[in-house]
C-alpha atoms as a PDB file:
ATOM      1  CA  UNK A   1     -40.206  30.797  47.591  1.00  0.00           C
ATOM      2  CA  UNK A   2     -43.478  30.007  45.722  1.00  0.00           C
ATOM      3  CA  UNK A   3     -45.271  27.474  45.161  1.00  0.00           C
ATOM      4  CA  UNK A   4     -47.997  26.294  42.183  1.00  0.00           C
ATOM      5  CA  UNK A   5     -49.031  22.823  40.795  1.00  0.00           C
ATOM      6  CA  UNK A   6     -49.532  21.653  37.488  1.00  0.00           C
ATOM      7  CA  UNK A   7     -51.955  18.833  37.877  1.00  0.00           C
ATOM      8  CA  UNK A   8     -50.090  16.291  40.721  1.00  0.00           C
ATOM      9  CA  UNK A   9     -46.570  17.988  39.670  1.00  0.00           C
ATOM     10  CA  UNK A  10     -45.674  20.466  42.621  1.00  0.00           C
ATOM     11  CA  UNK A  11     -43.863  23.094  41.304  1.00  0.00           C
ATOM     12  CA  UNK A  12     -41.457  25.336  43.799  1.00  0.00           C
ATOM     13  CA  UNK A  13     -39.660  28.626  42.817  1.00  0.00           C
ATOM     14  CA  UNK A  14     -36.655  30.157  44.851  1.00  0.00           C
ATOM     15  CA  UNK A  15     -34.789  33.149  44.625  1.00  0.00           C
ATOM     16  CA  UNK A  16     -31.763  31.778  43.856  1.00  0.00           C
ATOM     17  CA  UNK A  17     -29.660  28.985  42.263  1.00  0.00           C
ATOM     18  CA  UNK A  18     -28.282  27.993  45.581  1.00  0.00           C
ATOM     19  CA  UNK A  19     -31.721  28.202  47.387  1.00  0.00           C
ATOM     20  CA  UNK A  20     -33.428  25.771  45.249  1.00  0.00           C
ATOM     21  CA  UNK A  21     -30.265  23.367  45.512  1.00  0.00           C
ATOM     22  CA  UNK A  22     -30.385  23.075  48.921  1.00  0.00           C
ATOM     23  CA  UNK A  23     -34.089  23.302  49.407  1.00  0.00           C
ATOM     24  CA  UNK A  24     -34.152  20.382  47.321  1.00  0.00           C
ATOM     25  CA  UNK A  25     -31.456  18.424  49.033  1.00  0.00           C
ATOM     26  CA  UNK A  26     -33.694  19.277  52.255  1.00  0.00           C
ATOM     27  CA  UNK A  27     -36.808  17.759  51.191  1.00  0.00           C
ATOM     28  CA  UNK A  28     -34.375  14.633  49.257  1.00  0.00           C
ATOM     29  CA  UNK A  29     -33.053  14.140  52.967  1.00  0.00           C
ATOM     30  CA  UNK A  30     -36.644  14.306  54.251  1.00  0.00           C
ATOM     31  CA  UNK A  31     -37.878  11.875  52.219  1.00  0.00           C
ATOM     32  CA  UNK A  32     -34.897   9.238  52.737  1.00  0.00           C
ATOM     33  CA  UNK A  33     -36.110   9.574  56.651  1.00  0.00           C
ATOM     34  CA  UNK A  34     -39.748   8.702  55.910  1.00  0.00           C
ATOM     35  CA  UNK A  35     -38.723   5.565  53.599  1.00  0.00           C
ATOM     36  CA  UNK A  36     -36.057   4.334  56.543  1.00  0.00           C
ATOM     37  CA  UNK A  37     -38.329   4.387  59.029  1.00  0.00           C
ATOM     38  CA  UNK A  38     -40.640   2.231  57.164  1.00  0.00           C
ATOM     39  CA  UNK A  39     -37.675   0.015  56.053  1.00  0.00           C
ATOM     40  CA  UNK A  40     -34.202  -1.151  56.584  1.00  0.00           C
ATOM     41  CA  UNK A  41     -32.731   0.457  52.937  1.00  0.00           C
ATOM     42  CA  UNK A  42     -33.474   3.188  50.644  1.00  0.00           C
ATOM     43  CA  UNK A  43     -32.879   2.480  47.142  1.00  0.00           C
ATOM     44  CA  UNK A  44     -32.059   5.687  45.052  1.00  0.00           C
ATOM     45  CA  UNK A  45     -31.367   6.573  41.630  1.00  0.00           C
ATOM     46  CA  UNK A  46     -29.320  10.472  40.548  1.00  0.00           C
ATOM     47  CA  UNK A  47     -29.026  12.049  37.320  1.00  0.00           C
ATOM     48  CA  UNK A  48     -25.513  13.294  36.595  1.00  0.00           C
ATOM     49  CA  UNK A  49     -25.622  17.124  35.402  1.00  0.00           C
ATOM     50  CA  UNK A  50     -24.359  20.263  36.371  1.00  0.00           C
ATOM     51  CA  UNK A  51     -27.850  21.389  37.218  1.00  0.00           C
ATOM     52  CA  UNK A  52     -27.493  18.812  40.302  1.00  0.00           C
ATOM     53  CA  UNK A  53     -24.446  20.732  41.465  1.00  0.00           C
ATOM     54  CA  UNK A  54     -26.150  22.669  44.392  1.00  0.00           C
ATOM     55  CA  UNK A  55     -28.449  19.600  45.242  1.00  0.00           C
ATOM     56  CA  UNK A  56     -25.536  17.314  45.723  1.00  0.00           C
ATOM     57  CA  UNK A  57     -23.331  19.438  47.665  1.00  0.00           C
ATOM     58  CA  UNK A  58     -26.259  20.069  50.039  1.00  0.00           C
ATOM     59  CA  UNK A  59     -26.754  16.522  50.262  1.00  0.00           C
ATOM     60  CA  UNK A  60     -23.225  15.274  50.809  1.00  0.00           C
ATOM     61  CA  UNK A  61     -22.618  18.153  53.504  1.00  0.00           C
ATOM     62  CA  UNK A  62     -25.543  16.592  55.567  1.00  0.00           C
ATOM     63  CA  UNK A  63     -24.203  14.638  58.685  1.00  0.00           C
ATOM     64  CA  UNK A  64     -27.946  13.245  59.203  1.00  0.00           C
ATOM     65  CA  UNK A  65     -28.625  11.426  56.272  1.00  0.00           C
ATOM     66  CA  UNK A  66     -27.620   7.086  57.058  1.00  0.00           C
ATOM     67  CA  UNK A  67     -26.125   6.681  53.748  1.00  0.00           C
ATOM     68  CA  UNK A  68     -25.322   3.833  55.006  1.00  0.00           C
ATOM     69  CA  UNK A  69     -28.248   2.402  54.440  1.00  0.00           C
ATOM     70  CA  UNK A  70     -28.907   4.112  50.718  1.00  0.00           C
ATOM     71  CA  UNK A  71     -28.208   1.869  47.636  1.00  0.00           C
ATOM     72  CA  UNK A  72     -27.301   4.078  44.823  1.00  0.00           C
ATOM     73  CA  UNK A  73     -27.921   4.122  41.102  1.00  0.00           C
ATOM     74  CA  UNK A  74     -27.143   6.396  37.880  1.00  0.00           C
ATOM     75  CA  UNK A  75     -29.479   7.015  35.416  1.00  0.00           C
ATOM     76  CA  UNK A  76     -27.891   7.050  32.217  1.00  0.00           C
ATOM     77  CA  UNK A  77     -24.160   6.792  30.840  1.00  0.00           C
ATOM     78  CA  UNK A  78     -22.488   6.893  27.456  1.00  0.00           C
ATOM     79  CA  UNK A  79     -21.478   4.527  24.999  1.00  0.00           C
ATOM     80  CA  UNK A  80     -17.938   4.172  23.472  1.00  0.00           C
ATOM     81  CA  UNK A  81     -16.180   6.963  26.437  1.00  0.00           C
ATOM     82  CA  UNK A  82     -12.962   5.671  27.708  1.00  0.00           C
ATOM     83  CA  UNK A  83     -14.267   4.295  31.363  1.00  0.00           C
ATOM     84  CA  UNK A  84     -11.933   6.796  33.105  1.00  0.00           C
ATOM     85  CA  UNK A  85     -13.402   9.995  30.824  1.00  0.00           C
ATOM     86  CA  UNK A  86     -14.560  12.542  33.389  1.00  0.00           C
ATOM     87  CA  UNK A  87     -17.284  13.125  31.553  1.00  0.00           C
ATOM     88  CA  UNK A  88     -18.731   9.778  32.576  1.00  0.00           C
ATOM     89  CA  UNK A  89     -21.694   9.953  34.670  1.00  0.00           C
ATOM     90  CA  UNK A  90     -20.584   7.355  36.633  1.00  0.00           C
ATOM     91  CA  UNK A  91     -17.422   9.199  37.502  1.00  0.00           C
ATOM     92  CA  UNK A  92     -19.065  12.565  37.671  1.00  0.00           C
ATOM     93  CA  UNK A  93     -21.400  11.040  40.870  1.00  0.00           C
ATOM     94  CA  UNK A  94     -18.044   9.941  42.656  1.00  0.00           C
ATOM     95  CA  UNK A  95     -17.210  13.371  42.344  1.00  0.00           C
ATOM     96  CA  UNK A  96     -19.961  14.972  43.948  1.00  0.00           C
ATOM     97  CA  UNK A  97     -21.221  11.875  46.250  1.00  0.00           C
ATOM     98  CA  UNK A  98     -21.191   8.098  45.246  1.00  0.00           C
ATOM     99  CA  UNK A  99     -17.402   8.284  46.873  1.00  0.00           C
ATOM    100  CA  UNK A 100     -17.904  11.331  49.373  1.00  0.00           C
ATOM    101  CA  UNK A 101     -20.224   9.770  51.736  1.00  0.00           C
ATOM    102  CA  UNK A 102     -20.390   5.759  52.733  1.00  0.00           C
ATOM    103  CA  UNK A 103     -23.149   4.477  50.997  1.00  0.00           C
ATOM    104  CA  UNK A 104     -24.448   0.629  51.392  1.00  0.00           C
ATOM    105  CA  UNK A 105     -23.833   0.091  47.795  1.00  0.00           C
ATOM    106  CA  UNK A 106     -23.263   1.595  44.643  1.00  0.00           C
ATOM    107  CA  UNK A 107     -24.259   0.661  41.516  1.00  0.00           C
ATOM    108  CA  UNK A 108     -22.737   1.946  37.849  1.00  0.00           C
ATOM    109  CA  UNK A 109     -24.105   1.000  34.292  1.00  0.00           C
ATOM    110  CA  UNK A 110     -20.754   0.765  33.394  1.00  0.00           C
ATOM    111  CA  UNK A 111     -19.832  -2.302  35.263  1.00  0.00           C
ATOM    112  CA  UNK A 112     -23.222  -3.624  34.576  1.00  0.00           C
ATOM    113  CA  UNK A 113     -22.080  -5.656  31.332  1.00  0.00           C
ATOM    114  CA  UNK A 114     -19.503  -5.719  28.659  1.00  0.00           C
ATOM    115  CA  UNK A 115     -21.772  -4.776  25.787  1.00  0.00           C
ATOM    116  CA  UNK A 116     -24.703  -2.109  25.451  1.00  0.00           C
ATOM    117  CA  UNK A 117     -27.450  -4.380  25.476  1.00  0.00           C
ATOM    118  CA  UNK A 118     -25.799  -6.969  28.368  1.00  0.00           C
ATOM    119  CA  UNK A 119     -25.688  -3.698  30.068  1.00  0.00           C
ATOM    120  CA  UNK A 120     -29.243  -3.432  29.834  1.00  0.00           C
ATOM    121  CA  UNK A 121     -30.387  -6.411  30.784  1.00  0.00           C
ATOM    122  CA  UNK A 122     -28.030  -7.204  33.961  1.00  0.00           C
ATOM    123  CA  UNK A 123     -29.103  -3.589  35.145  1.00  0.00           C
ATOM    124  CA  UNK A 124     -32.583  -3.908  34.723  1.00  0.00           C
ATOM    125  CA  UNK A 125     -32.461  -6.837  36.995  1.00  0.00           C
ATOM    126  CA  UNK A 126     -30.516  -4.989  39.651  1.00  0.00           C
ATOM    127  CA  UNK A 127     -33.545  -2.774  39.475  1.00  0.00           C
ATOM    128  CA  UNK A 128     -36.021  -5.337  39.882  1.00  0.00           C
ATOM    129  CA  UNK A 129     -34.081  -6.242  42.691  1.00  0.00           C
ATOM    130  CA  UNK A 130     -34.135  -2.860  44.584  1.00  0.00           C
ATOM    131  CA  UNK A 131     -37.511  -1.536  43.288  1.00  0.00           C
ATOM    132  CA  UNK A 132     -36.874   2.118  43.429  1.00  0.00           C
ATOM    133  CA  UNK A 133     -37.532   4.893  46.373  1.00  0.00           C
ATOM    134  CA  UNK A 134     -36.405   8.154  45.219  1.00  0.00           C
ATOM    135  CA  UNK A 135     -35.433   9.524  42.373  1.00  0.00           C
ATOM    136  CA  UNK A 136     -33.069  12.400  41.770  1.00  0.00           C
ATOM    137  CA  UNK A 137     -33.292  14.072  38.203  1.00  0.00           C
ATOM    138  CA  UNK A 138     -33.071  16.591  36.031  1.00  0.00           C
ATOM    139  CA  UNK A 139     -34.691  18.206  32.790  1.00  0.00           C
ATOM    140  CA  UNK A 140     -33.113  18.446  29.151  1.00  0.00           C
ATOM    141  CA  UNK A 141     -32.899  21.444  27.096  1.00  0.00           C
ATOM    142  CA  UNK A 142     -35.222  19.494  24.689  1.00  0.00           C
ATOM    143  CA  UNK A 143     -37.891  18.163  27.427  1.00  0.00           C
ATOM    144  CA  UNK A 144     -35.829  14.333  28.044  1.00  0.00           C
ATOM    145  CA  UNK A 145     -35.847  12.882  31.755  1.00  0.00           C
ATOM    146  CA  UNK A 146     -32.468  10.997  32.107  1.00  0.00           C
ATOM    147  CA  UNK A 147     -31.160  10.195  28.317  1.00  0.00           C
ATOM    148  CA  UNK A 148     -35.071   9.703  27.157  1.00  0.00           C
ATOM    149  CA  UNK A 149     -35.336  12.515  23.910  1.00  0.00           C
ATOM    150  CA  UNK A 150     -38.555  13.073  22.475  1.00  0.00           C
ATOM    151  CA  UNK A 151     -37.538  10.889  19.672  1.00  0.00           C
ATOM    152  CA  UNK A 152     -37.383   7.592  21.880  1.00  0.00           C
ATOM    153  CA  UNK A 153     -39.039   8.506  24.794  1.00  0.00           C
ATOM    154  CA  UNK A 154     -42.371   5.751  25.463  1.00  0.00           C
ATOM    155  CA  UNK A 155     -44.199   6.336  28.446  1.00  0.00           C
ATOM    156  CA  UNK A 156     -45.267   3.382  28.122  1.00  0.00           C
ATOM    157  CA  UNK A 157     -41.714   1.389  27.647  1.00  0.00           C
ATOM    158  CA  UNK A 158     -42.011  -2.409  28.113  1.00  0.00           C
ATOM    159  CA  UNK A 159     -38.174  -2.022  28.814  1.00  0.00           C
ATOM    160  CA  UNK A 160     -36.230  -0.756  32.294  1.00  0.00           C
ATOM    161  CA  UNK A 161     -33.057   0.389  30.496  1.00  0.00           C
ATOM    162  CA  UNK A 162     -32.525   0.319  26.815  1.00  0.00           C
ATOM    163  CA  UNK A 163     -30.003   1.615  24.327  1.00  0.00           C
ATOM    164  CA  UNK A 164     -30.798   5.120  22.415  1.00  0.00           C
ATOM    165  CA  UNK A 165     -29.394   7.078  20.136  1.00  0.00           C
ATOM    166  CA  UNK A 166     -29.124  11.162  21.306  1.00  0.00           C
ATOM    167  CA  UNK A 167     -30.884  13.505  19.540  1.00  0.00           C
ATOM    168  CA  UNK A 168     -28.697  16.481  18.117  1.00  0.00           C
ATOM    169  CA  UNK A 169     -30.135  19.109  21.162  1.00  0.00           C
ATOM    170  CA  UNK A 170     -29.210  16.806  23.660  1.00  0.00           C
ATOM    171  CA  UNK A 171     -26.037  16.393  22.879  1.00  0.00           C
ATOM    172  CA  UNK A 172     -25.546  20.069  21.832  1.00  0.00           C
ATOM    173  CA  UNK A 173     -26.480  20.833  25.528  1.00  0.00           C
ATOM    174  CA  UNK A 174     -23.441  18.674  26.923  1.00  0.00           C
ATOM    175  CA  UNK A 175     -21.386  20.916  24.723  1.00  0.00           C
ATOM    176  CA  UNK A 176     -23.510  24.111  26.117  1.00  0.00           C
ATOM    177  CA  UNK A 177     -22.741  22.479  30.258  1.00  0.00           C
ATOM    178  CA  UNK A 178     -19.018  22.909  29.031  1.00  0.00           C
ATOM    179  CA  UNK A 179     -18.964  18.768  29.507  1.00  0.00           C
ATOM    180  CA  UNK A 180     -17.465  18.573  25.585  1.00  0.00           C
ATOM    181  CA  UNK A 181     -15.357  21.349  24.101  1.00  0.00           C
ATOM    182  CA  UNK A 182     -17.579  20.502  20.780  1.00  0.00           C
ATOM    183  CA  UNK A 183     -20.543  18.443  19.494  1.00  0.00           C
ATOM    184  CA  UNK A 184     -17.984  15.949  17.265  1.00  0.00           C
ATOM    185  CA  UNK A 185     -16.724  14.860  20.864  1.00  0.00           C
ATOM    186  CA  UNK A 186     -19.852  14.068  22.481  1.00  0.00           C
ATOM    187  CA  UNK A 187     -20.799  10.354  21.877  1.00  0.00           C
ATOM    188  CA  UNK A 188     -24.103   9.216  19.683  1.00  0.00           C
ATOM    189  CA  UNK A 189     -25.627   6.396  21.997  1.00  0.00           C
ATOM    190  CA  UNK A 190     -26.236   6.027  25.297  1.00  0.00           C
ATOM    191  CA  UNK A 191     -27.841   3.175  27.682  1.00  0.00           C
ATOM    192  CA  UNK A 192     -30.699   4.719  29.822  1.00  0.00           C
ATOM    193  CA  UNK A 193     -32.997   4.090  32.414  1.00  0.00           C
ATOM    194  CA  UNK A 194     -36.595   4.539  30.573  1.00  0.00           C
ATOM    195  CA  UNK A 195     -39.764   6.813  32.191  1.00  0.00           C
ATOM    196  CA  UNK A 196     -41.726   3.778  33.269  1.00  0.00           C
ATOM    197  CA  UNK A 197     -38.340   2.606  35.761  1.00  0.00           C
ATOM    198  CA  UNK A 198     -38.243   6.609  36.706  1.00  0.00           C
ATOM    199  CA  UNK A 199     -41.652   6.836  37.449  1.00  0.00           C
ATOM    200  CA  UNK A 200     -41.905   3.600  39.312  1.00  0.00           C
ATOM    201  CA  UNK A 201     -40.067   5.530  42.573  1.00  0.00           C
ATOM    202  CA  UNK A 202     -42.268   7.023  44.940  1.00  0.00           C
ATOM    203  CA  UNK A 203     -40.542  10.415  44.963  1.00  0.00           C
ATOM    204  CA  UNK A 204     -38.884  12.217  42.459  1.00  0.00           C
ATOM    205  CA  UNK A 205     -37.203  15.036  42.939  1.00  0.00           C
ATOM    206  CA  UNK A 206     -36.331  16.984  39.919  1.00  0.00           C
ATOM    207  CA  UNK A 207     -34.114  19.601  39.754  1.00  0.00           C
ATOM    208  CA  UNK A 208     -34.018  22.152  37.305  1.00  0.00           C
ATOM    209  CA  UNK A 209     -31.672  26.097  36.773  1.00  0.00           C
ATOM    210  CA  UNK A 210     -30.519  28.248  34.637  1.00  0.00           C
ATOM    211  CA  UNK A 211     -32.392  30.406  31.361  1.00  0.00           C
ATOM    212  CA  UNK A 212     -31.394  27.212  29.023  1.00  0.00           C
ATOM    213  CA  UNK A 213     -33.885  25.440  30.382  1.00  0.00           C
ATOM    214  CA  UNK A 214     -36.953  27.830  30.573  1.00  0.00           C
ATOM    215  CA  UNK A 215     -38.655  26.993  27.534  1.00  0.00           C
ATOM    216  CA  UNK A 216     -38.601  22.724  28.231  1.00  0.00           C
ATOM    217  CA  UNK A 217     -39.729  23.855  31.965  1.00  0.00           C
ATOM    218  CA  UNK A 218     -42.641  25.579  30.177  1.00  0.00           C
ATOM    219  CA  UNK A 219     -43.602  22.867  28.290  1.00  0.00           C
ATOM    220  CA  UNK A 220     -43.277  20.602  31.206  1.00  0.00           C
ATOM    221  CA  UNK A 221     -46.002  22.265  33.359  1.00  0.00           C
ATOM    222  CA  UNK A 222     -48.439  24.086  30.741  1.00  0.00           C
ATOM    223  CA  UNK A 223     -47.804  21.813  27.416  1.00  0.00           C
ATOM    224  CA  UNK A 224     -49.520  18.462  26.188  1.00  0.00           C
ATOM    225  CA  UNK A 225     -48.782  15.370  28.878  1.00  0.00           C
ATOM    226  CA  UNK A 226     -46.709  13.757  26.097  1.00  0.00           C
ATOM    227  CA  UNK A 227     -44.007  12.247  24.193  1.00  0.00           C
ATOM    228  CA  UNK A 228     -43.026  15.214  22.259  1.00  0.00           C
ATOM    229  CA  UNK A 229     -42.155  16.896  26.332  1.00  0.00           C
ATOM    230  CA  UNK A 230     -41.267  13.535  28.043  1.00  0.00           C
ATOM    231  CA  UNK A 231     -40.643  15.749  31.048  1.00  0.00           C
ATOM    232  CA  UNK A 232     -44.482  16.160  31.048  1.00  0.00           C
ATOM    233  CA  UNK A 233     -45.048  12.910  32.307  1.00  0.00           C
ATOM    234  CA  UNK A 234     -43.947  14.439  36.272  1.00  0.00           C
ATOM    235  CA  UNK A 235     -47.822  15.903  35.907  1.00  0.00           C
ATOM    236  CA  UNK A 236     -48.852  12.542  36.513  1.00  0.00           C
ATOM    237  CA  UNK A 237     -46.685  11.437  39.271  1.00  0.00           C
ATOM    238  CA  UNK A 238     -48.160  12.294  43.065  1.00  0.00           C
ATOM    239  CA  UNK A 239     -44.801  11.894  44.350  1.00  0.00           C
ATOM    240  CA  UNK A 240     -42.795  14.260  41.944  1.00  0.00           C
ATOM    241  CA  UNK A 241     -42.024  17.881  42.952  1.00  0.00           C
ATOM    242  CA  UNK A 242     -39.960  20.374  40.324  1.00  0.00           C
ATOM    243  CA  UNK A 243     -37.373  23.205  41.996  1.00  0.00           C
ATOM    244  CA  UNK A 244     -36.568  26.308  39.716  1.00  0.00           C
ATOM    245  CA  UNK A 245     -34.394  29.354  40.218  1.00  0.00           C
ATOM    246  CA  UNK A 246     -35.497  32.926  38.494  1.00  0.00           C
ATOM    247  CA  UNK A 247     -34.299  31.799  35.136  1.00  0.00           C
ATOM    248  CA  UNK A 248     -35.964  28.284  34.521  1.00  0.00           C
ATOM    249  CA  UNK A 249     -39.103  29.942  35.294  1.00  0.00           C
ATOM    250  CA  UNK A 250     -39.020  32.710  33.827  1.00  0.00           C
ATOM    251  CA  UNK A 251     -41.699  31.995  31.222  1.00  0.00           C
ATOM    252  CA  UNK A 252     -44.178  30.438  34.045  1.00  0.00           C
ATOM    253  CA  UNK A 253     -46.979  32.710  34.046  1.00  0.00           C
END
């Protein structure tokens, strides 16, 4: 492993796919301990991506982590899937841990409201609520933190969770994860959580493999701290720590 910093972002590199997964989940696990011993919960919100695969095993195969007293939330989900679509990030989570380990409470965007923007606003009081801990994410072939594309992302967003439309790379890329057999499948909107609620947690913990994602990784930690990268904004973040494999940083110097 190796370790640089871009400004407050702490950047680690491992040797493998696998290694940064669970080197992740280790400091993730860490990090729940430090907030539970300063309080009775620990309010936590996951991105839903294949690049969280290795992370999320690690973290549901630890026996030491008191889920029990972790509240759980999803960043982002689609608009118009059919609930029960495995391609759901709220169904994707139960997969890999909202339903594998007994959590305090979980909560879905999906069940939030009955429309997009009732959605929004009933979720961005649960969040107000459980003012966030630790957050688990990823990065998007075109530089977006949870469903935030350079096109709507607002560090600055007087909104918690709001409605977007996907830009064409993002949604090529759930076609490129093998989530959609083709772009015509994957939906046009989505409700997300915007970088101000991210960036309100005292952690984050982002997550990042594979080639695909070597040039946004590079424009992350070298490029303008701006909208056209939202990713750029974990520079400012003392909390926030990036894990790579060989092939997402390939083009660090």
């Amino acid at each position: 492993m190796r370790e640089e910093k871009y400004d407050q972002l702490k950047v680690k590199v491992y040797g493998s796919r696998r290694e940064m997964g669970q080197a992740a989940a280790a400091d993730v696990a860490a990090a729940i301990g430090q907030i539970l011993a300063e309080k009775e919960e620990c309010n936590m919100i996951f991105a839903a991506a294949p690049s969280q695969n290795e992370m999320l095993e690690a973290l549901r195969e630890n026996r030491n982590i008191p889920w029990e007293r972790v509240r759980a939330f999803h960043m982002d989900e689609y608009c118009g899937l059919d609930p029960k679509a495995s391609q759901c990030f709220g169904n994707f989570l139960d997969r890999t841990l909202f339903m594998q380990v007994n959590m305090r409470a979980r909560y879905y965007l999906r069940e939030a409201g009955k429309t997009p923007e009732e959605i929004c606003r009933n979720y961005s009081d649960l969040l107000r609520q459980y003012p966030v801990d630790i957050v688990c994410l990823g990065i998007g072939e075109n530089g977006h933190i949870a469903f935030n594309d350079p096109p709507v992302a607002d560090f600055k967003d007087a909104e918690l969770v709001k409605l977007v439309k996907l830009d064409e790379v993002c949604r090529m890329q759930q076609v490129h994860d093998g989530c959609f057999a083709s772009i015509d499948q994957v939906p046009v909107c989505a409700v997300t959580l915007t970088i101000p609620a991210l960036c309100a947690a005292r952690y984050m913990f982002c997550v990042v493999p594979a080639a695909t994602k070597a040039r946004a990784v590079r424009a992350a930690c070298t490029g303008p701290v701006e909208e056209s990268c939202p990713a750029s904004v974990l520079r400012r973040h003392p909390g926030a720590a990036l894990y790579l494999d060989p092939d997402s940083s390939s083009l660090l110097e």
